[in-house]
C-alpha atoms as a PDB file:
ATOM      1  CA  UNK A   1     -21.459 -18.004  -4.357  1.00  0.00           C
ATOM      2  CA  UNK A   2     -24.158 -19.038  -6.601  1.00  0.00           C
ATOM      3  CA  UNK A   3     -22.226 -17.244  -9.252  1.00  0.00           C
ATOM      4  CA  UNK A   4     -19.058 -19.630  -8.920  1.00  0.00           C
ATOM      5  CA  UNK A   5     -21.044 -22.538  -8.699  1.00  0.00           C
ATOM      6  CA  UNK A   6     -22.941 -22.124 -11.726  1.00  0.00           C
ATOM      7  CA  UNK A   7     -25.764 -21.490 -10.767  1.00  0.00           C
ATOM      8  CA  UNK A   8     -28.391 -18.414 -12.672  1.00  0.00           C
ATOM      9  CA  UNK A   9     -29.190 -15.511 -10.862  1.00  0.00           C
ATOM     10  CA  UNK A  10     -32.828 -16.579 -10.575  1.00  0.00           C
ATOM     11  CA  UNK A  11     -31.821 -19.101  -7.970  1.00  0.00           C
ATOM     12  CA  UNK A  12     -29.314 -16.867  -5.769  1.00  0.00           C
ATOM     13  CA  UNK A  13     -32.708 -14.672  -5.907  1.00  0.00           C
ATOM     14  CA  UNK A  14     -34.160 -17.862  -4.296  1.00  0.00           C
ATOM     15  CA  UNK A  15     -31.875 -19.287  -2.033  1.00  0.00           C
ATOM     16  CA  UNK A  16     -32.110 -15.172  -0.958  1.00  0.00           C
ATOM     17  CA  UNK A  17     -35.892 -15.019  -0.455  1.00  0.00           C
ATOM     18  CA  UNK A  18     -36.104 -18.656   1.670  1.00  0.00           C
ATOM     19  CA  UNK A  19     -33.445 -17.707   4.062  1.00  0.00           C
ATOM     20  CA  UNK A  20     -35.499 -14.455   4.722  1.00  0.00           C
ATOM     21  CA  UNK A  21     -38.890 -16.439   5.165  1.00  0.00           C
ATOM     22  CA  UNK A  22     -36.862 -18.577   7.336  1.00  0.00           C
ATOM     23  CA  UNK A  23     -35.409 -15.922   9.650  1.00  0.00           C
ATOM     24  CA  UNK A  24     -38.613 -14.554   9.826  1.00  0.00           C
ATOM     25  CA  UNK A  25     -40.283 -18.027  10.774  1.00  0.00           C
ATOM     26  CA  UNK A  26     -37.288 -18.945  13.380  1.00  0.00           C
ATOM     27  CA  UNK A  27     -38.420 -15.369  14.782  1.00  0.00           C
ATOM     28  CA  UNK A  28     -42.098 -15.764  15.333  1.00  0.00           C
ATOM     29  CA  UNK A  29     -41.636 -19.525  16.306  1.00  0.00           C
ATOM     30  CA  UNK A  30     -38.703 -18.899  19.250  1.00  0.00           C
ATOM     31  CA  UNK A  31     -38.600 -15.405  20.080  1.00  0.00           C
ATOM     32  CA  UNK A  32     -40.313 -15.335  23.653  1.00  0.00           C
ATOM     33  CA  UNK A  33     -39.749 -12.983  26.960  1.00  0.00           C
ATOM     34  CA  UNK A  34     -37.616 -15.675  29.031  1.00  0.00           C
ATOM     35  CA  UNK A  35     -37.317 -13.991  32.851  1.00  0.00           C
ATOM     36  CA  UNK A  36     -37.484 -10.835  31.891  1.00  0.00           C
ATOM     37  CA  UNK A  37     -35.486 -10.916  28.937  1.00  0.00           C
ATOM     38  CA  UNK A  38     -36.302 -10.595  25.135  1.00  0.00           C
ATOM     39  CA  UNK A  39     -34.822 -13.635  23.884  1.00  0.00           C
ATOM     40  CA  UNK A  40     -35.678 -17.176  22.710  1.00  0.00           C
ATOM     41  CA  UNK A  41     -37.075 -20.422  23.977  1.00  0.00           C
ATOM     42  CA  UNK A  42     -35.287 -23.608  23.144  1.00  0.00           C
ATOM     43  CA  UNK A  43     -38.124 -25.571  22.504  1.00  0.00           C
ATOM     44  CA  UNK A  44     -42.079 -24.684  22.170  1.00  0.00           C
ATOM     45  CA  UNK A  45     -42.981 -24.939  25.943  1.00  0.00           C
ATOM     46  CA  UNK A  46     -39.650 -24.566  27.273  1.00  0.00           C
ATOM     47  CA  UNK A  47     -39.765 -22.180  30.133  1.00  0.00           C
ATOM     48  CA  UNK A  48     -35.846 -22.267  31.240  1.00  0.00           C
ATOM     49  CA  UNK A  49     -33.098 -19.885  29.779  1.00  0.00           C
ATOM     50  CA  UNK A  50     -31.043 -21.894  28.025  1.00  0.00           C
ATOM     51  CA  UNK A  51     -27.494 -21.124  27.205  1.00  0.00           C
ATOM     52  CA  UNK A  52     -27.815 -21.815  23.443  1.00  0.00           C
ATOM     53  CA  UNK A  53     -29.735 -18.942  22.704  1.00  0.00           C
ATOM     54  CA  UNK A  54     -26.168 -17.394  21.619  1.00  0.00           C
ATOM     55  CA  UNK A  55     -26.493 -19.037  18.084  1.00  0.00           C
ATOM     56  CA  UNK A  56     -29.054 -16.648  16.201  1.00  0.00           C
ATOM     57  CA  UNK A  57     -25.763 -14.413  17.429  1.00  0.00           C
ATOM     58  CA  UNK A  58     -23.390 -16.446  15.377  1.00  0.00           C
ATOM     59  CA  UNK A  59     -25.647 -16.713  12.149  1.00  0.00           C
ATOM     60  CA  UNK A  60     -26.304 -12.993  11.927  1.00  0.00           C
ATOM     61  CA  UNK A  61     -29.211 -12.859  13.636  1.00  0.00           C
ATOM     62  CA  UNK A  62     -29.328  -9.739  15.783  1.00  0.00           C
ATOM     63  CA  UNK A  63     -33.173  -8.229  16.611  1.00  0.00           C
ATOM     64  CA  UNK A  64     -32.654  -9.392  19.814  1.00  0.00           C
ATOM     65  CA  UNK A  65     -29.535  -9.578  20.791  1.00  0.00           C
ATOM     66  CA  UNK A  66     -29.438  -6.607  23.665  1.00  0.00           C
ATOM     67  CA  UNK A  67     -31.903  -9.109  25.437  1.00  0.00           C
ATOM     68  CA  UNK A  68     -29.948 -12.231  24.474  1.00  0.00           C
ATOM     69  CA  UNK A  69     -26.771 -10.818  25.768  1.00  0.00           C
ATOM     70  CA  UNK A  70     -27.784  -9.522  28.763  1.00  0.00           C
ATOM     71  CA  UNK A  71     -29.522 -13.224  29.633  1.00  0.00           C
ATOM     72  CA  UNK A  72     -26.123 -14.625  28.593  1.00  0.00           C
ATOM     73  CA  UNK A  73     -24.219 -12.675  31.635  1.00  0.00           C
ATOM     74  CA  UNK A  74     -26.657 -13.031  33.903  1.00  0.00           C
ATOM     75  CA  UNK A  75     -26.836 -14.844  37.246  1.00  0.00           C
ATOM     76  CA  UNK A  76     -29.143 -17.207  35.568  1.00  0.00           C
ATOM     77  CA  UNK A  77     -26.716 -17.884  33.193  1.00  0.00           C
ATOM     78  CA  UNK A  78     -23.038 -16.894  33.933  1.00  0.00           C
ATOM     79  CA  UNK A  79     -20.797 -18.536  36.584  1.00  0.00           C
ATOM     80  CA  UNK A  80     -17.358 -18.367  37.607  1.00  0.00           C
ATOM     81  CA  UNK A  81     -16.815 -21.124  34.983  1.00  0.00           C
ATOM     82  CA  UNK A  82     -18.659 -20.083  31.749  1.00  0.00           C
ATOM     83  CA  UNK A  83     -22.246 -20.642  30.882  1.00  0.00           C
ATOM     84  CA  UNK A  84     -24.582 -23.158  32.508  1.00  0.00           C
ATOM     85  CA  UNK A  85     -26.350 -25.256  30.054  1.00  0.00           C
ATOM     86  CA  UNK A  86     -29.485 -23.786  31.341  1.00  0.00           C
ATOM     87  CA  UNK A  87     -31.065 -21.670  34.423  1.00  0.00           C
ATOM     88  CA  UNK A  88     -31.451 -23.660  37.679  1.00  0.00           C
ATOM     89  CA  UNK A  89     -28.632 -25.989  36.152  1.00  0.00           C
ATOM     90  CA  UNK A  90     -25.166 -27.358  37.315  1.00  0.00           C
ATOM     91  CA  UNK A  91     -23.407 -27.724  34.831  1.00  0.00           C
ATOM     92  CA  UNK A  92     -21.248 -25.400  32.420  1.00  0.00           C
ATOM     93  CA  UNK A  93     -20.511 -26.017  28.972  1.00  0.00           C
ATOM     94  CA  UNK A  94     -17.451 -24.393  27.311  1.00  0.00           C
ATOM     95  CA  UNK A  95     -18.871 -25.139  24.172  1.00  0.00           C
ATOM     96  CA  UNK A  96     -22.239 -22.754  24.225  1.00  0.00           C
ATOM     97  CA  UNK A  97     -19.848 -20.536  26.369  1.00  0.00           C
ATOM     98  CA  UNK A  98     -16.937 -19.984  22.978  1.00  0.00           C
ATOM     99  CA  UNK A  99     -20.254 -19.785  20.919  1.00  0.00           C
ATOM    100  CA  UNK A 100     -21.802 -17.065  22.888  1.00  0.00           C
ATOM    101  CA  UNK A 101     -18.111 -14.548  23.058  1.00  0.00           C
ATOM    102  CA  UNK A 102     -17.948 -15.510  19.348  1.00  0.00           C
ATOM    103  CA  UNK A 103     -21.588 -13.979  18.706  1.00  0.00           C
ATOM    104  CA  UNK A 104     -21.304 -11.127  21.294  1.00  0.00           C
ATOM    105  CA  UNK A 105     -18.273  -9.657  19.410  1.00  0.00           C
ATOM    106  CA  UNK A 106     -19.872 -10.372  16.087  1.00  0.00           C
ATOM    107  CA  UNK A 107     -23.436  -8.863  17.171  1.00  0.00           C
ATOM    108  CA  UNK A 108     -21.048  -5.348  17.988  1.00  0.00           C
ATOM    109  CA  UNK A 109     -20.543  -5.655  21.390  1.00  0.00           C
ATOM    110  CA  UNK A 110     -17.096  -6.146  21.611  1.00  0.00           C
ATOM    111  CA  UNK A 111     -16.170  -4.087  25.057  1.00  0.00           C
ATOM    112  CA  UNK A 112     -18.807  -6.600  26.558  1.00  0.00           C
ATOM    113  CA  UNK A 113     -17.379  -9.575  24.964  1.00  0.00           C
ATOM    114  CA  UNK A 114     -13.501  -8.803  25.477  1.00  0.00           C
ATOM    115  CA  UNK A 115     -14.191  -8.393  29.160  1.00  0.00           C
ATOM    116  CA  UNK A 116     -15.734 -12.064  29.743  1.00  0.00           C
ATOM    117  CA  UNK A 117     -12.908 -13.225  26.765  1.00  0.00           C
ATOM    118  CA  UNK A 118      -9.806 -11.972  29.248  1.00  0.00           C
ATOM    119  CA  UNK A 119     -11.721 -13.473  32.078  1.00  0.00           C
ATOM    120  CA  UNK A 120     -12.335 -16.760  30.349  1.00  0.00           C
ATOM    121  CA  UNK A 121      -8.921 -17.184  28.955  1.00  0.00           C
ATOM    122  CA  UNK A 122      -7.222 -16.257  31.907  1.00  0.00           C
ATOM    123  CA  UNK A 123      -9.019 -18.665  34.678  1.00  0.00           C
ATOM    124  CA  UNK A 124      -9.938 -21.307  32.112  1.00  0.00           C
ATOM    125  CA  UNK A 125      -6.637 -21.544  29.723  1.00  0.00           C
ATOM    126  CA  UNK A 126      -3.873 -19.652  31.566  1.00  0.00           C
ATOM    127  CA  UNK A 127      -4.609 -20.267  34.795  1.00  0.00           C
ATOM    128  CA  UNK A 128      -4.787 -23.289  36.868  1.00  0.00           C
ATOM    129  CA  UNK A 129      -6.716 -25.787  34.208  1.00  0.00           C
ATOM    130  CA  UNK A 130      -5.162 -27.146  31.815  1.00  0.00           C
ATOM    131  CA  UNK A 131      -4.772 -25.251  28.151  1.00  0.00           C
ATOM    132  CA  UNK A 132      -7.469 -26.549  26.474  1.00  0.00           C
ATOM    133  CA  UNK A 133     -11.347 -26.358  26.430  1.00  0.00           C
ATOM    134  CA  UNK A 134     -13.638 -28.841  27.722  1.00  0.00           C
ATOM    135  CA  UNK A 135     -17.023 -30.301  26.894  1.00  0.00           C
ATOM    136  CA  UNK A 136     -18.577 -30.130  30.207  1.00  0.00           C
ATOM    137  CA  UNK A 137     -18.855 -30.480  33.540  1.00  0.00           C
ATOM    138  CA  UNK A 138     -19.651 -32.398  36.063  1.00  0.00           C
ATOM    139  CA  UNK A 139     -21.805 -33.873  32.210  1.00  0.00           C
ATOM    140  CA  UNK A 140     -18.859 -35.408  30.349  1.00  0.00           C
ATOM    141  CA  UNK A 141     -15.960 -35.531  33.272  1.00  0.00           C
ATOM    142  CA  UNK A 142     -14.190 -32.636  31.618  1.00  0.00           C
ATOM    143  CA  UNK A 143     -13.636 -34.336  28.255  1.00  0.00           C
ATOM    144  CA  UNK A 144     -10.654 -32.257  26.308  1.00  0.00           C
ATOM    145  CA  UNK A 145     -12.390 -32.551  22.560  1.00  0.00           C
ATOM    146  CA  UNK A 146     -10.181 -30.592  19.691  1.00  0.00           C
ATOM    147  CA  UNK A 147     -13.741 -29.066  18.632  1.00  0.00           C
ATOM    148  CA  UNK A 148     -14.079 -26.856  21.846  1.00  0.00           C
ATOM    149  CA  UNK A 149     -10.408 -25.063  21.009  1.00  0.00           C
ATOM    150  CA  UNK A 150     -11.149 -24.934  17.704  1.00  0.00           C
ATOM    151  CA  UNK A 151     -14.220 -22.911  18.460  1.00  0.00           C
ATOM    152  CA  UNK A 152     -12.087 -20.766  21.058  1.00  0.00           C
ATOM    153  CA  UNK A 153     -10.188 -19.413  17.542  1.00  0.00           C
ATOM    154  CA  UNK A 154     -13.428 -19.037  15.776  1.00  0.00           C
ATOM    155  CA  UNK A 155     -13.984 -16.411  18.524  1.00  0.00           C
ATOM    156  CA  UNK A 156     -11.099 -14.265  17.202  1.00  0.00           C
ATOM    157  CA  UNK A 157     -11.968 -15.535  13.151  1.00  0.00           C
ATOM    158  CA  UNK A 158     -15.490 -14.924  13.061  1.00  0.00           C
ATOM    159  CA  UNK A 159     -15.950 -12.680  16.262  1.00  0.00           C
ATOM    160  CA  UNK A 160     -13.072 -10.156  16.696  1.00  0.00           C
ATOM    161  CA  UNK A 161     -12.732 -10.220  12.769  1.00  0.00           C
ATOM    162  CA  UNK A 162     -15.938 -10.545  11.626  1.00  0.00           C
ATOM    163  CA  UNK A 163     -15.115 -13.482   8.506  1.00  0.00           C
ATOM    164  CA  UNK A 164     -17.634 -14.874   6.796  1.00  0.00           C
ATOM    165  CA  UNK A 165     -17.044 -16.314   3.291  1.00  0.00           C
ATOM    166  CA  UNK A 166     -18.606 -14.718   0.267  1.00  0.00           C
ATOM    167  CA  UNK A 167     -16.794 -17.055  -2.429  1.00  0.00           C
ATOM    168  CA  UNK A 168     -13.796 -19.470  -3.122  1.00  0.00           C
ATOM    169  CA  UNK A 169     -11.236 -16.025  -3.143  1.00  0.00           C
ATOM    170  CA  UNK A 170     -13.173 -13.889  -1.471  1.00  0.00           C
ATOM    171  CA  UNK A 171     -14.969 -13.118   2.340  1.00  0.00           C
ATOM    172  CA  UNK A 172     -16.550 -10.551   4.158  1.00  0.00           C
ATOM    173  CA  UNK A 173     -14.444  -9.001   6.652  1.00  0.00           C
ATOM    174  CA  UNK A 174     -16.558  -6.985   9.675  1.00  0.00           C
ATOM    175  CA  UNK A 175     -13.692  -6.194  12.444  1.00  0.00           C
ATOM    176  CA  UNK A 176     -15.471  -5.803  16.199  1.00  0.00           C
ATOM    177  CA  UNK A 177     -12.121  -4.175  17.963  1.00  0.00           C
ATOM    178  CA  UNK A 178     -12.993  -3.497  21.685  1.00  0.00           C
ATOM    179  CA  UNK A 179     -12.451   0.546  22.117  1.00  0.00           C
ATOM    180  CA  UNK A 180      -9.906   0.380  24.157  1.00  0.00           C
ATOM    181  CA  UNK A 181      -7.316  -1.511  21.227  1.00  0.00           C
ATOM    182  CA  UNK A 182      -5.924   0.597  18.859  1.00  0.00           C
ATOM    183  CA  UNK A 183      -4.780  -2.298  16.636  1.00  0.00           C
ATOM    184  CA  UNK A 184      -5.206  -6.357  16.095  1.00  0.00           C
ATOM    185  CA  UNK A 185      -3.725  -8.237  12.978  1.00  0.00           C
ATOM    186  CA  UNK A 186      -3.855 -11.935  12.125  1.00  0.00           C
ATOM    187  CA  UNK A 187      -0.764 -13.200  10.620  1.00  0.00           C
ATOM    188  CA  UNK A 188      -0.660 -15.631   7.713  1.00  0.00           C
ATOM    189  CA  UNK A 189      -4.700 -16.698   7.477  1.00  0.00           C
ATOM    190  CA  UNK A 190      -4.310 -19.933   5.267  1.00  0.00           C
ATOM    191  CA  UNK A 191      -8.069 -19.494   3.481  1.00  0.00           C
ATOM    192  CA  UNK A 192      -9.785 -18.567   0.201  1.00  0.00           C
ATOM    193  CA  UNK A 193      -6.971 -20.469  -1.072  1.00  0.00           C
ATOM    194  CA  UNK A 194      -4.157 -17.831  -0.182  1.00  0.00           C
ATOM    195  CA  UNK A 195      -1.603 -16.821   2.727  1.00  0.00           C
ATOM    196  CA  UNK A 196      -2.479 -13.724   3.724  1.00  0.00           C
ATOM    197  CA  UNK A 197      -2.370 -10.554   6.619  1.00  0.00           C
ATOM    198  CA  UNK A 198      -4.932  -8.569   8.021  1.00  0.00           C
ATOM    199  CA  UNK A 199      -4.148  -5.371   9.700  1.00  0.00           C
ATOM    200  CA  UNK A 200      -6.734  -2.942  11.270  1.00  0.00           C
ATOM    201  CA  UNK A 201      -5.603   0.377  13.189  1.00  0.00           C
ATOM    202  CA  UNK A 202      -8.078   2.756  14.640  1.00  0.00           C
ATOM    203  CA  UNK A 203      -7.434   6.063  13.414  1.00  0.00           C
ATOM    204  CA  UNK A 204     -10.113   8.658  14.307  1.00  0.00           C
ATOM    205  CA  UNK A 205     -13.997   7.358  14.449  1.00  0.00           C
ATOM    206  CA  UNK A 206     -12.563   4.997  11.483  1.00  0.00           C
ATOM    207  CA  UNK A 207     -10.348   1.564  11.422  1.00  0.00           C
ATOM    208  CA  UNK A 208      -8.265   1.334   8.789  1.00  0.00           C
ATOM    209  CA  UNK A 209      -7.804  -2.458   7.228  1.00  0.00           C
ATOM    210  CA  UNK A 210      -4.839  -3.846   5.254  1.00  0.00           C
ATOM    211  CA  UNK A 211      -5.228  -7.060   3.461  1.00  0.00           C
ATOM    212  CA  UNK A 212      -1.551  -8.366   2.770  1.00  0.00           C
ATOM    213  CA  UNK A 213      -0.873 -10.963   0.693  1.00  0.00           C
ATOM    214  CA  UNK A 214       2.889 -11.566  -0.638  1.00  0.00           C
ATOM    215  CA  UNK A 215       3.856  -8.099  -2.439  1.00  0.00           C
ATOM    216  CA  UNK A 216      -0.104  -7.361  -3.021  1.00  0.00           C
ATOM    217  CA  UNK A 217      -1.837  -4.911  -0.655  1.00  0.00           C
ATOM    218  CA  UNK A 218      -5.434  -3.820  -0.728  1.00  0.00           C
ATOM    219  CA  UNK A 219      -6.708  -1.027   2.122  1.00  0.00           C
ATOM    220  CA  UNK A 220      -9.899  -0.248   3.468  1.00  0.00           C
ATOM    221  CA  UNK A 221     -11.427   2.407   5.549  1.00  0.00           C
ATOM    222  CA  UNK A 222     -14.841   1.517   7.834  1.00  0.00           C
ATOM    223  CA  UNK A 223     -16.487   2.238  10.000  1.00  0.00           C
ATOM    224  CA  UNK A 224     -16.375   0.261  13.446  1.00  0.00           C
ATOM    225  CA  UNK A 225     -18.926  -2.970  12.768  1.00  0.00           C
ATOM    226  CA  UNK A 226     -18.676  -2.301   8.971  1.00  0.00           C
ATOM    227  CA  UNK A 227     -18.902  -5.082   6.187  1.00  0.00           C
ATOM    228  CA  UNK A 228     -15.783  -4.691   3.926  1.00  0.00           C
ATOM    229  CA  UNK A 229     -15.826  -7.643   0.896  1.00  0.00           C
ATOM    230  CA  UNK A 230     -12.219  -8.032   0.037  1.00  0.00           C
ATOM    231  CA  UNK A 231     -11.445 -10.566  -3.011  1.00  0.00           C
ATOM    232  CA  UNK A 232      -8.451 -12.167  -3.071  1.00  0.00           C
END
């Protein structure tokens, strides 16, 4: 990105180095054991899971993530209505809970994350609520905010899909498919300033990805969890 922007490669080297020292920093400063898991603390001090330690998930930020997930799903964490803000807590927040399937799938546990996905969609969207996620509750009387669905596609985007942009035409595509699918495609992705397809199909112990875009076609062979940079 640098590169497009004009920038020399001396500064991408930068921009590179701090967001290491940073991950590294975030590490020492809010990794902590949190009731038995290896996870983070919110805050320094803070002593209560807390259902927003699913974002290091999102960013790419997976040392701990066998911990963080399992904290996630627990009965500290987990109810019948998505995540609790924090341990102890009443309410649930659909907003840290469409966070944390997006960073499951995209930390490469997608068998875990499909199976609280169907759940969620079906009770919460399909079922007897109304279609559309919430902010809160009882905190915010079940608010409908258009930022809560939009983060219910980023799930499928950014988890199932694994798309993270690279450039102004081009992305990284890392597709999380759940072992029991044998295919998943998104149809006409308006981004990277195109109209385009993506097709994966497991074939073997490999998924095979088709980028369509009008009459032009690029394939790719990975394996499951795999980085693929496709350029428009």
């Amino acid at each position: 990105m640098c590169k497009e922007l004009g920038e020399p490669a001396v500064v991408a080297k930068r921009y590179l180095q701090q967001a290491d020292d940073l991950r590294k920093a975030m590490d020492r400063y809010f990794a902590r054991t949190m009731d038995g898991f290896d996870t983070y603390q919110y805050y320094e001090g803070n002593d209560k899971l807390r259902s927003w330690i699913c974002i290091p998930l999102c960013m790419g930020i997976t040392e701990r993530a066998k911990g963080t997930i399992d904290a996630l799903f627990s009965p500290q964490l987990w109810t019948k209505d998505g995540l609790l803000t924090q341990a102890g807590d009443k309410t649930f927040w659909d907003r840290s809970t469409l966070y944390a399937l997006r960073g499951v799938y995209a930390a490469g546990y997608p068998d875990k994350a499909d199976e609280y996905m169907h759940y969620y969609s079906e009770t919460r969207l399909l079922g007897d609520h109304v279609p559309y996620a919430i902010e809160a509750w009882p905190e915010g009387s079940q608010r409908h905010l258009s930022a809560e669905s939009g983060l219910y596609a980023r799930i499928v985007t950014e988890g199932l899909f694994g798309i993270r942009p690279i450039g102004f035409r081009s992305f990284m595509l890392k597709p999380e498919m759940p072992a029991k699918w044998t295919t998943m495609a998104l149809r006409h992705v308006r981004a990277f300033g195109g109209d385009f397809d993506i097709e994966v199909v497991r074939k073997g112990g490999k998924l095979d990805i088709t980028v369509k875009q009008g009459a032009r076609v690029k394939r790719y062979t990975a394996k499951q969890g795999q980085n693929v940079e496709v350029k428009l």
